[in-house]
PDB file of N, CA and C in Angstrom:
ATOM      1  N   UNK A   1       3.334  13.966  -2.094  1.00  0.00           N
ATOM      2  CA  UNK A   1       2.966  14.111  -0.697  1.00  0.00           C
ATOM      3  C   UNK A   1       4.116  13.647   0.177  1.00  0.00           C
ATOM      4  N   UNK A   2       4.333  15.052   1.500  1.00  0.00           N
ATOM      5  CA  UNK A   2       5.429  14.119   2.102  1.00  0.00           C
ATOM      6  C   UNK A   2       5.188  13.895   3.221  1.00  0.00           C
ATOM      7  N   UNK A   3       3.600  13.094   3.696  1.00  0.00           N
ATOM      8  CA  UNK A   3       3.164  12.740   4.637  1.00  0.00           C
ATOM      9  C   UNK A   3       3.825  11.016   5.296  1.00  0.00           C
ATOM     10  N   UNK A   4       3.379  10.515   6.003  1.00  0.00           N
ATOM     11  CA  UNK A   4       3.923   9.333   6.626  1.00  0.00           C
ATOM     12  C   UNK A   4       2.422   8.043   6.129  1.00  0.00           C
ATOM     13  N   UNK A   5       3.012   7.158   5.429  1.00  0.00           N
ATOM     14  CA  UNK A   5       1.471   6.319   5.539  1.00  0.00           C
ATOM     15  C   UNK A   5       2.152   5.385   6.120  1.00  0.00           C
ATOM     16  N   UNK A   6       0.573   4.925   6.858  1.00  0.00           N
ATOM     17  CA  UNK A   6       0.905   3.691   7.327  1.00  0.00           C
ATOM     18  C   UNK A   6      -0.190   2.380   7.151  1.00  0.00           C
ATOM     19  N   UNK A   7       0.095   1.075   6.553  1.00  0.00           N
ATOM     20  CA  UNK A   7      -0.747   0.247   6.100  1.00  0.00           C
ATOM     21  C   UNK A   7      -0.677  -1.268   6.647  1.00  0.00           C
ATOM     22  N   UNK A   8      -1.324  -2.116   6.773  1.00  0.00           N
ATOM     23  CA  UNK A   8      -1.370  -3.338   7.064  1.00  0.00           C
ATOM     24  C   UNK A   8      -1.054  -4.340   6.276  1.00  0.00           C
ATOM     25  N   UNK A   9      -0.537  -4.962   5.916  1.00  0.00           N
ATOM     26  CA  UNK A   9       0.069  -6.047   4.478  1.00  0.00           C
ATOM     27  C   UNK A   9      -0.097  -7.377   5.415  1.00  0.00           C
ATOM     28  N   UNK A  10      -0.947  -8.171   5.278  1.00  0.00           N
ATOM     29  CA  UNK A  10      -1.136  -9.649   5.975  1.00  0.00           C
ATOM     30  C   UNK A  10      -0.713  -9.130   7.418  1.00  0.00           C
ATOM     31  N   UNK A  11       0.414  -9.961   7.697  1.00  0.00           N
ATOM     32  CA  UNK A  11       0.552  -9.659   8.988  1.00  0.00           C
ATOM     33  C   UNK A  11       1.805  -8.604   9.802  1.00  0.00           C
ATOM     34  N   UNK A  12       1.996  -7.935   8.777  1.00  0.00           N
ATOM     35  CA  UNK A  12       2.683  -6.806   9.124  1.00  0.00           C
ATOM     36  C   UNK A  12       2.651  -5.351   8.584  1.00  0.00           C
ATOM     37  N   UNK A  13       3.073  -4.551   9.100  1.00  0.00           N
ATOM     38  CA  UNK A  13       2.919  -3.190   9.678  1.00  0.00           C
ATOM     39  C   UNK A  13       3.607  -2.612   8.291  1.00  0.00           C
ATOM     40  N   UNK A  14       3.573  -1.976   7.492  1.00  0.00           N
ATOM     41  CA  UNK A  14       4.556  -1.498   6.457  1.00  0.00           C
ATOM     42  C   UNK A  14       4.099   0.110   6.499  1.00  0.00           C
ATOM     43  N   UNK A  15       5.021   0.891   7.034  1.00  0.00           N
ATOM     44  CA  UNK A  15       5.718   2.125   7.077  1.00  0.00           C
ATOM     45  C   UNK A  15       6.102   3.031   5.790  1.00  0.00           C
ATOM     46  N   UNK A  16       5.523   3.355   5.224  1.00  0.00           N
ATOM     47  CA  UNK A  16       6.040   4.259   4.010  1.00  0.00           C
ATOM     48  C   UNK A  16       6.697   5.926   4.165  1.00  0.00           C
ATOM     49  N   UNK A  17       8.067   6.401   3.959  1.00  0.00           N
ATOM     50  CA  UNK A  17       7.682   7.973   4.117  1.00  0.00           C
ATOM     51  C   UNK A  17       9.237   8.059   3.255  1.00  0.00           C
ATOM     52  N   UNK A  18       8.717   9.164   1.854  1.00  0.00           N
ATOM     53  CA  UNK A  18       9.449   9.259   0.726  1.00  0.00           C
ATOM     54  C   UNK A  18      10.013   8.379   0.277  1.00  0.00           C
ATOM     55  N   UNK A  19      11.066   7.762   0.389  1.00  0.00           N
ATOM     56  CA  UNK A  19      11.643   6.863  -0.717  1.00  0.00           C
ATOM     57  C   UNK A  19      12.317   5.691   0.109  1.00  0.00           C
ATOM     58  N   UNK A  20      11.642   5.570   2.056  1.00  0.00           N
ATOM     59  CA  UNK A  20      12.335   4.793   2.647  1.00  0.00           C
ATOM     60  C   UNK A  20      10.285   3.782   3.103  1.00  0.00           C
ATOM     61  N   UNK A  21      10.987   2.645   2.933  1.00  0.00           N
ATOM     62  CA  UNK A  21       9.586   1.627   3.395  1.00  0.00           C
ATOM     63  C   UNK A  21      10.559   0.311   4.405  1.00  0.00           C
ATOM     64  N   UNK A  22       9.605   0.419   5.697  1.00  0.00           N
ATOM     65  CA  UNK A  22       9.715   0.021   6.540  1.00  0.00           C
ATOM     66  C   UNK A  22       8.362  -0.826   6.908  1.00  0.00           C
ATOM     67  N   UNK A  23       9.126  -2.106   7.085  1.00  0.00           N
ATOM     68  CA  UNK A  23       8.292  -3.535   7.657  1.00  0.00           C
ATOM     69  C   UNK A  23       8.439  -4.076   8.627  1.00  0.00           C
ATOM     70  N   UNK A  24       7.057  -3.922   9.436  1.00  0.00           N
ATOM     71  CA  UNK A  24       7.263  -4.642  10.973  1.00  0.00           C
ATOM     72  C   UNK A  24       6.398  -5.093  11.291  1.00  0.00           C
ATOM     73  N   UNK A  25       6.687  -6.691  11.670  1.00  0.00           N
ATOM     74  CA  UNK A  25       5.667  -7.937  11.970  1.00  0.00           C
ATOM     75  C   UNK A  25       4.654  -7.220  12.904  1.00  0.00           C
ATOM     76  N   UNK A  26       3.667  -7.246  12.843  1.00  0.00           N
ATOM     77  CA  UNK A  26       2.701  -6.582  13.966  1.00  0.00           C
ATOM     78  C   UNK A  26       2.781  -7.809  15.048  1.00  0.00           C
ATOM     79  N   UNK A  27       3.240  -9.092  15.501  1.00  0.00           N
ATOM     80  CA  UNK A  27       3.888  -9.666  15.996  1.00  0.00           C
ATOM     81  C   UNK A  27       4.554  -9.160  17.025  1.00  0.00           C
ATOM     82  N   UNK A  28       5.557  -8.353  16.765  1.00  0.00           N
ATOM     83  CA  UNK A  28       6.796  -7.720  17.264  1.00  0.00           C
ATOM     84  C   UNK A  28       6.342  -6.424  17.994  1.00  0.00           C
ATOM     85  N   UNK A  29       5.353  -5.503  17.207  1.00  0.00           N
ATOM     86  CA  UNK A  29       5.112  -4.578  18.311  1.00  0.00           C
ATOM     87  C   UNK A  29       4.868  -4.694  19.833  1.00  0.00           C
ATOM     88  N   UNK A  30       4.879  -4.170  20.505  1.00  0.00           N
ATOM     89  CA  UNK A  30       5.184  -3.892  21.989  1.00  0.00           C
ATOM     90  C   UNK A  30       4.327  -3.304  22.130  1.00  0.00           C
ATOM     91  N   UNK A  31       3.940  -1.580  21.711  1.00  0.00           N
ATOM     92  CA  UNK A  31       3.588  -0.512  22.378  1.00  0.00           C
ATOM     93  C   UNK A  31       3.422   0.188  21.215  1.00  0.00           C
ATOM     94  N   UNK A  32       2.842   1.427  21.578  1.00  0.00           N
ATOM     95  CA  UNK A  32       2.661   2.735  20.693  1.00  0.00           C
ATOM     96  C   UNK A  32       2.124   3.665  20.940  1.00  0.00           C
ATOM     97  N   UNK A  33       2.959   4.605  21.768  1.00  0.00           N
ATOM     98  CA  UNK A  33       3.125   5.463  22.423  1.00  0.00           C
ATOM     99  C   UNK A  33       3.763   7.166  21.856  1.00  0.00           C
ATOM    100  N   UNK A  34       3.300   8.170  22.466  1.00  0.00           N
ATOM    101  CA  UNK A  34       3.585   9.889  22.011  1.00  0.00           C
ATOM    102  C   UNK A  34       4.815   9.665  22.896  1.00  0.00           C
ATOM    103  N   UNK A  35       5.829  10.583  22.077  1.00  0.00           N
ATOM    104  CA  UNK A  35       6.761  11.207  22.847  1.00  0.00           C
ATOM    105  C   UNK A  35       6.920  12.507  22.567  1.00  0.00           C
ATOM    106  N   UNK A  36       6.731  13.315  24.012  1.00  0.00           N
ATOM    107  CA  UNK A  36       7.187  14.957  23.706  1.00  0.00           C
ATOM    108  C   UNK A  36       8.644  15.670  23.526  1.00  0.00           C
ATOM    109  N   UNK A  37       9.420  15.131  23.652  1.00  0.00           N
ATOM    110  CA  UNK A  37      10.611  15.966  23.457  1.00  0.00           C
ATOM    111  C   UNK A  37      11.139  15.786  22.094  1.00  0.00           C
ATOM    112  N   UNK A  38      12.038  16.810  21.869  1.00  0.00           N
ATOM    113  CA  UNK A  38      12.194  16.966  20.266  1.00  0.00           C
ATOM    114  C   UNK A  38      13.003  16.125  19.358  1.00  0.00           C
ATOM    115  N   UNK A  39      13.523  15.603  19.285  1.00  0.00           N
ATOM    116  CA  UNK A  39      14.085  14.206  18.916  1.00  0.00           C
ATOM    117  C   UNK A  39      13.983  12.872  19.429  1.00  0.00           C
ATOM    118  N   UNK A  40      13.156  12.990  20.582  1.00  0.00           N
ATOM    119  CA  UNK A  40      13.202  11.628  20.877  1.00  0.00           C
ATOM    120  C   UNK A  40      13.585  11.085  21.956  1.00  0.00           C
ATOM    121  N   UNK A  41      13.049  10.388  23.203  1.00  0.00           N
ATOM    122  CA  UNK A  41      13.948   9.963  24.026  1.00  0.00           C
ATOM    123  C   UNK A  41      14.840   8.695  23.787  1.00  0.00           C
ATOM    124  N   UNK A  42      14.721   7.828  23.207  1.00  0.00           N
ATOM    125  CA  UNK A  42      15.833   6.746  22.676  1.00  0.00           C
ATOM    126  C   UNK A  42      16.296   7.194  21.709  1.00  0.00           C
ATOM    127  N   UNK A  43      17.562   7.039  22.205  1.00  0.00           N
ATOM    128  CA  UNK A  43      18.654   7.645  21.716  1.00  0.00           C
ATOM    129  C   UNK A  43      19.198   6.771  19.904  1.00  0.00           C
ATOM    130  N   UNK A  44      18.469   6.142  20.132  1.00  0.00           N
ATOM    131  CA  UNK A  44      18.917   4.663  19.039  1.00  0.00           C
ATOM    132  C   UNK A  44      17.682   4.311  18.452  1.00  0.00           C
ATOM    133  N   UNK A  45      16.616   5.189  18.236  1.00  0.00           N
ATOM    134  CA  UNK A  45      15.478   4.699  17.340  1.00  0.00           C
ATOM    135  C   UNK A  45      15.960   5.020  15.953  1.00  0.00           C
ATOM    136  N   UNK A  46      15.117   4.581  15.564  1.00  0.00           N
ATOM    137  CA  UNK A  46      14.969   4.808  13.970  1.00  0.00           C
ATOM    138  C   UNK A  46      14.292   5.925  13.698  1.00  0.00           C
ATOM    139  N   UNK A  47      14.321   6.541  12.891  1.00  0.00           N
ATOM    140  CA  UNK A  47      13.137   8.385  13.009  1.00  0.00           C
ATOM    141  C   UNK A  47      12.951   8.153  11.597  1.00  0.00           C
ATOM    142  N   UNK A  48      11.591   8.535  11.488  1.00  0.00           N
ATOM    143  CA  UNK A  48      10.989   9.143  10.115  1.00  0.00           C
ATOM    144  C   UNK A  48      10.205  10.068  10.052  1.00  0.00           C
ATOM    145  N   UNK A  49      10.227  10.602   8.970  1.00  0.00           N
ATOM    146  CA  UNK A  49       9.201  11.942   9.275  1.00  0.00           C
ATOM    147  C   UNK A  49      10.529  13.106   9.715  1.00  0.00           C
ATOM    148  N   UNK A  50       9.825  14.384   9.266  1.00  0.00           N
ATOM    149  CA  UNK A  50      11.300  15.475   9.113  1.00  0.00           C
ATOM    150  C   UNK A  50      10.524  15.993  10.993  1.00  0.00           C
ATOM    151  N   UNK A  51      11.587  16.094  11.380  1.00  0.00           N
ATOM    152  CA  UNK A  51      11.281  16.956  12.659  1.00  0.00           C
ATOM    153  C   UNK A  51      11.375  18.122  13.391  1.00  0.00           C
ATOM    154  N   UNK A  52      10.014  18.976  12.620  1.00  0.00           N
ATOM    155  CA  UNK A  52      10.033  20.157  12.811  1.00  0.00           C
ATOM    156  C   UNK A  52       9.305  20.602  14.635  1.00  0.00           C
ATOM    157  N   UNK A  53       9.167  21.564  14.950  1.00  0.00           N
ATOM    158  CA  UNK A  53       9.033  21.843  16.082  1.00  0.00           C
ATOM    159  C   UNK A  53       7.762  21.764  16.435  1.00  0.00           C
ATOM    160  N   UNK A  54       6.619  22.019  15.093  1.00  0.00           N
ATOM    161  CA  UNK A  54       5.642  21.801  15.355  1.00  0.00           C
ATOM    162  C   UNK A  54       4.980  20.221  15.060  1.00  0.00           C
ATOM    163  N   UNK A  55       5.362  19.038  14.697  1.00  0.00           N
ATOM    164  CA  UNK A  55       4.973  18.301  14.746  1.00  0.00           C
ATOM    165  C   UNK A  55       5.001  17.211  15.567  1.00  0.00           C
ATOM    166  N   UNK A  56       4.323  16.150  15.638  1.00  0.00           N
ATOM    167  CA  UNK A  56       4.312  15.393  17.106  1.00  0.00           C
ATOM    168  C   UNK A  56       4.702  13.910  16.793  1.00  0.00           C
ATOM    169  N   UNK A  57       5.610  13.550  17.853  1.00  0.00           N
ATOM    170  CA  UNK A  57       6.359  12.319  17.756  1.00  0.00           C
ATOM    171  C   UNK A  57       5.628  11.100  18.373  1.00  0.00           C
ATOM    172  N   UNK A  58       5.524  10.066  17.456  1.00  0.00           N
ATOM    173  CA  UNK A  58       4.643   8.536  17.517  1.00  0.00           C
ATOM    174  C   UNK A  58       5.437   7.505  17.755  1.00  0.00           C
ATOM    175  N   UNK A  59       5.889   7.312  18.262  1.00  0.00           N
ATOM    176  CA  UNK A  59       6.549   6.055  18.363  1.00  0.00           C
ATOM    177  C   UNK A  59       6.188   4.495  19.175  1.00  0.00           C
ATOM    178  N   UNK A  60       6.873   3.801  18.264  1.00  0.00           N
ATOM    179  CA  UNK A  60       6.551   1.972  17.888  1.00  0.00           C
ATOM    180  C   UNK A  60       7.802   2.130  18.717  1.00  0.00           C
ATOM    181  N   UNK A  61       7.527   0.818  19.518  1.00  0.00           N
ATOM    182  CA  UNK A  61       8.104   0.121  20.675  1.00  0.00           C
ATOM    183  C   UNK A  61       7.910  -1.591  19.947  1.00  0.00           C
ATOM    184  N   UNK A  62       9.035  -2.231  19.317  1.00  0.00           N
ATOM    185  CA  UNK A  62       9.117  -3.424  18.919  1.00  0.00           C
ATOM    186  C   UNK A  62      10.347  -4.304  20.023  1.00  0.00           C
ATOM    187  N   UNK A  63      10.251  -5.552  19.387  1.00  0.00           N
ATOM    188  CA  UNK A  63      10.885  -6.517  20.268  1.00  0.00           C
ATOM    189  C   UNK A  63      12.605  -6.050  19.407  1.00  0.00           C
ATOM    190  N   UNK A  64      12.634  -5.974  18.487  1.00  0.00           N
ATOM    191  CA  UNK A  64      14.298  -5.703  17.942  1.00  0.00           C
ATOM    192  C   UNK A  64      14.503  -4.273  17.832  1.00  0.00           C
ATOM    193  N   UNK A  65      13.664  -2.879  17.575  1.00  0.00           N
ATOM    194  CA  UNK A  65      14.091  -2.114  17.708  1.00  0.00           C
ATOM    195  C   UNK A  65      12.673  -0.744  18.048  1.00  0.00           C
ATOM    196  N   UNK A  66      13.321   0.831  17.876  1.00  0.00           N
ATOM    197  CA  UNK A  66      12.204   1.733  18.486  1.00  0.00           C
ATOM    198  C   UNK A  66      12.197   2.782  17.226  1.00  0.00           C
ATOM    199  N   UNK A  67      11.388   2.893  17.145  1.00  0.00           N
ATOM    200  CA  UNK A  67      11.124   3.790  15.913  1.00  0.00           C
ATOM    201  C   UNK A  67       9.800   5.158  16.538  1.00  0.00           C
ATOM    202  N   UNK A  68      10.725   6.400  15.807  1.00  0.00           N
ATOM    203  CA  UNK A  68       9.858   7.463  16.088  1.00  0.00           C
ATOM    204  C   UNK A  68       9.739   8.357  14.596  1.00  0.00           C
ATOM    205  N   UNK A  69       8.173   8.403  14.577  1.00  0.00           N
ATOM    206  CA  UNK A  69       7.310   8.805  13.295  1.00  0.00           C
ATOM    207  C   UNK A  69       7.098  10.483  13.548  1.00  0.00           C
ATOM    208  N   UNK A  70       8.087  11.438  13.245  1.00  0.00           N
ATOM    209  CA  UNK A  70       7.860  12.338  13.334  1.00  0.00           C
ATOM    210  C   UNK A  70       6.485  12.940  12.036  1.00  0.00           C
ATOM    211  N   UNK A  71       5.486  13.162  12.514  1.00  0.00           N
ATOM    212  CA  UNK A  71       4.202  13.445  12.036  1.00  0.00           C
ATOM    213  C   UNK A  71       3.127  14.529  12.473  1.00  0.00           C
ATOM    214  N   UNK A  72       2.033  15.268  11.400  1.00  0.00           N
ATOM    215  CA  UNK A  72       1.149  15.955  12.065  1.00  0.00           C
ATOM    216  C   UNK A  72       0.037  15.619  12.133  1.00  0.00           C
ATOM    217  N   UNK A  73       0.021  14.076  11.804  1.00  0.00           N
ATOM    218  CA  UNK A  73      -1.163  13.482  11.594  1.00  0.00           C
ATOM    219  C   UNK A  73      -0.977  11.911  12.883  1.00  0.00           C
ATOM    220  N   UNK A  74      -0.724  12.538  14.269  1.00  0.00           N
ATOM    221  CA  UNK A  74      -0.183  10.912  14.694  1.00  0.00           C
ATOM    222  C   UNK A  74      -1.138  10.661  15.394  1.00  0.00           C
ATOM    223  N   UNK A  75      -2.760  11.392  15.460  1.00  0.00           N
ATOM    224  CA  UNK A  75      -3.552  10.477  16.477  1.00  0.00           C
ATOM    225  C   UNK A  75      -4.005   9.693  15.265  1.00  0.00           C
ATOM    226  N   UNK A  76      -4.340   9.849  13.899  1.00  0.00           N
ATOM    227  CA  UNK A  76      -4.741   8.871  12.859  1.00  0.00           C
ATOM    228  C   UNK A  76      -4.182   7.911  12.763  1.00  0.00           C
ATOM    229  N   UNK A  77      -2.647   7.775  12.756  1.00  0.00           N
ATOM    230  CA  UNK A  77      -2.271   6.992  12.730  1.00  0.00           C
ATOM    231  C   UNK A  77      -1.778   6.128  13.675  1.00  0.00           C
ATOM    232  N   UNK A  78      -2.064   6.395  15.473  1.00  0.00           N
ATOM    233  CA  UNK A  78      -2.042   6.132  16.127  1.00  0.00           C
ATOM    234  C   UNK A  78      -3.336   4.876  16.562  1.00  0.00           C
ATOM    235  N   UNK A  79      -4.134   5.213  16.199  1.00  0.00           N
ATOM    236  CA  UNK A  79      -5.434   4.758  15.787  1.00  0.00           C
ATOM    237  C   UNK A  79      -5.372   3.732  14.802  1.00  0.00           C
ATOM    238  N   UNK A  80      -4.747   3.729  14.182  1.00  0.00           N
ATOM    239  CA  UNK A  80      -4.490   2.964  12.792  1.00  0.00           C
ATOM    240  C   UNK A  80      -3.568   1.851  13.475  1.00  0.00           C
ATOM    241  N   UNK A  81      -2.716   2.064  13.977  1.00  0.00           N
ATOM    242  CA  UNK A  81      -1.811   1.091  14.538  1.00  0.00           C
ATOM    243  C   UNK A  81      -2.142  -0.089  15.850  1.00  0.00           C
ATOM    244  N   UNK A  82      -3.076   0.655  16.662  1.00  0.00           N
ATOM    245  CA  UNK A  82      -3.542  -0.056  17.701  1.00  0.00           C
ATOM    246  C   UNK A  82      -4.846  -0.765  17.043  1.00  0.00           C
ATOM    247  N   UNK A  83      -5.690  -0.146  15.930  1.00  0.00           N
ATOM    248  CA  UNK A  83      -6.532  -1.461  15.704  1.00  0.00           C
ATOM    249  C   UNK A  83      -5.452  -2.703  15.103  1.00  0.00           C
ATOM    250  N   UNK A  84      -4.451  -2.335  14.684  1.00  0.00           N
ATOM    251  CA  UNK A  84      -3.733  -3.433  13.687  1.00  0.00           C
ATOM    252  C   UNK A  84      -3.451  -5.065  15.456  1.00  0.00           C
ATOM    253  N   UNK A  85      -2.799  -4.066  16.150  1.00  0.00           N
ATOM    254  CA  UNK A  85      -1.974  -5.268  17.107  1.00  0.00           C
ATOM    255  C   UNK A  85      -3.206  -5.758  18.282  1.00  0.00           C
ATOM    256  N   UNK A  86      -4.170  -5.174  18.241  1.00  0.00           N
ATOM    257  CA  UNK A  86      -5.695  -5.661  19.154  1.00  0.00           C
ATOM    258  C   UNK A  86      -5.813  -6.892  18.821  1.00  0.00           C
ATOM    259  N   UNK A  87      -5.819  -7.834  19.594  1.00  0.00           N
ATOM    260  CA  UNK A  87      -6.472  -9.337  18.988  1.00  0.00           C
ATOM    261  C   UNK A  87      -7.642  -9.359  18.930  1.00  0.00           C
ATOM    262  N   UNK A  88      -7.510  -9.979  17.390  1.00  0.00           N
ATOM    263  CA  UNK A  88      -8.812 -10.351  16.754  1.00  0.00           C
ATOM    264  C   UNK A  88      -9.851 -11.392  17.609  1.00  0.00           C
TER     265      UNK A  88
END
């Protein structure tokens, strides 16, 4: 599968997509927010997920850096991410 997962590990965020895994303190998130244009408006995120024309860009807003989840599944996991940083 060359979908994007995304999971909760204690207290951080761990990012899986093919053979790259990415960890981020749910701490550190900021935000998590759609972006429409096709690569991205920060110019300096991190990207995962292949970015085809039809799929839709998710991106994590952290305190050290911005990452965009190119995905066709990003209200799930959009959903997935905001229950994680909601205080308990």
């Amino acid at each position: 599968m060359f979908g994007i997962f995304v999971k909760k590990v204690n207290s951080d965020v761990v990012i899986r997509w093919l053979l790259t895994k990415v960890t981020i303190p749910i701490s550190d998130i900021l935000a998590v927010t759609t972006d429409d244009t096709y690569g991205g408006k920060e110019k300096q995120a991190i990207r995962l997920g292949t970015p085809y024309g039809t799929t839709d860009r998710l991106v994590i807003i952290t305190k050290e850096n911005t990452y965009i989840l190119f995905t066709t599944n990003y209200t799930s996991i959009q959903k997935k991410l905001n229950s994680y940083i909601q205080p308990a």
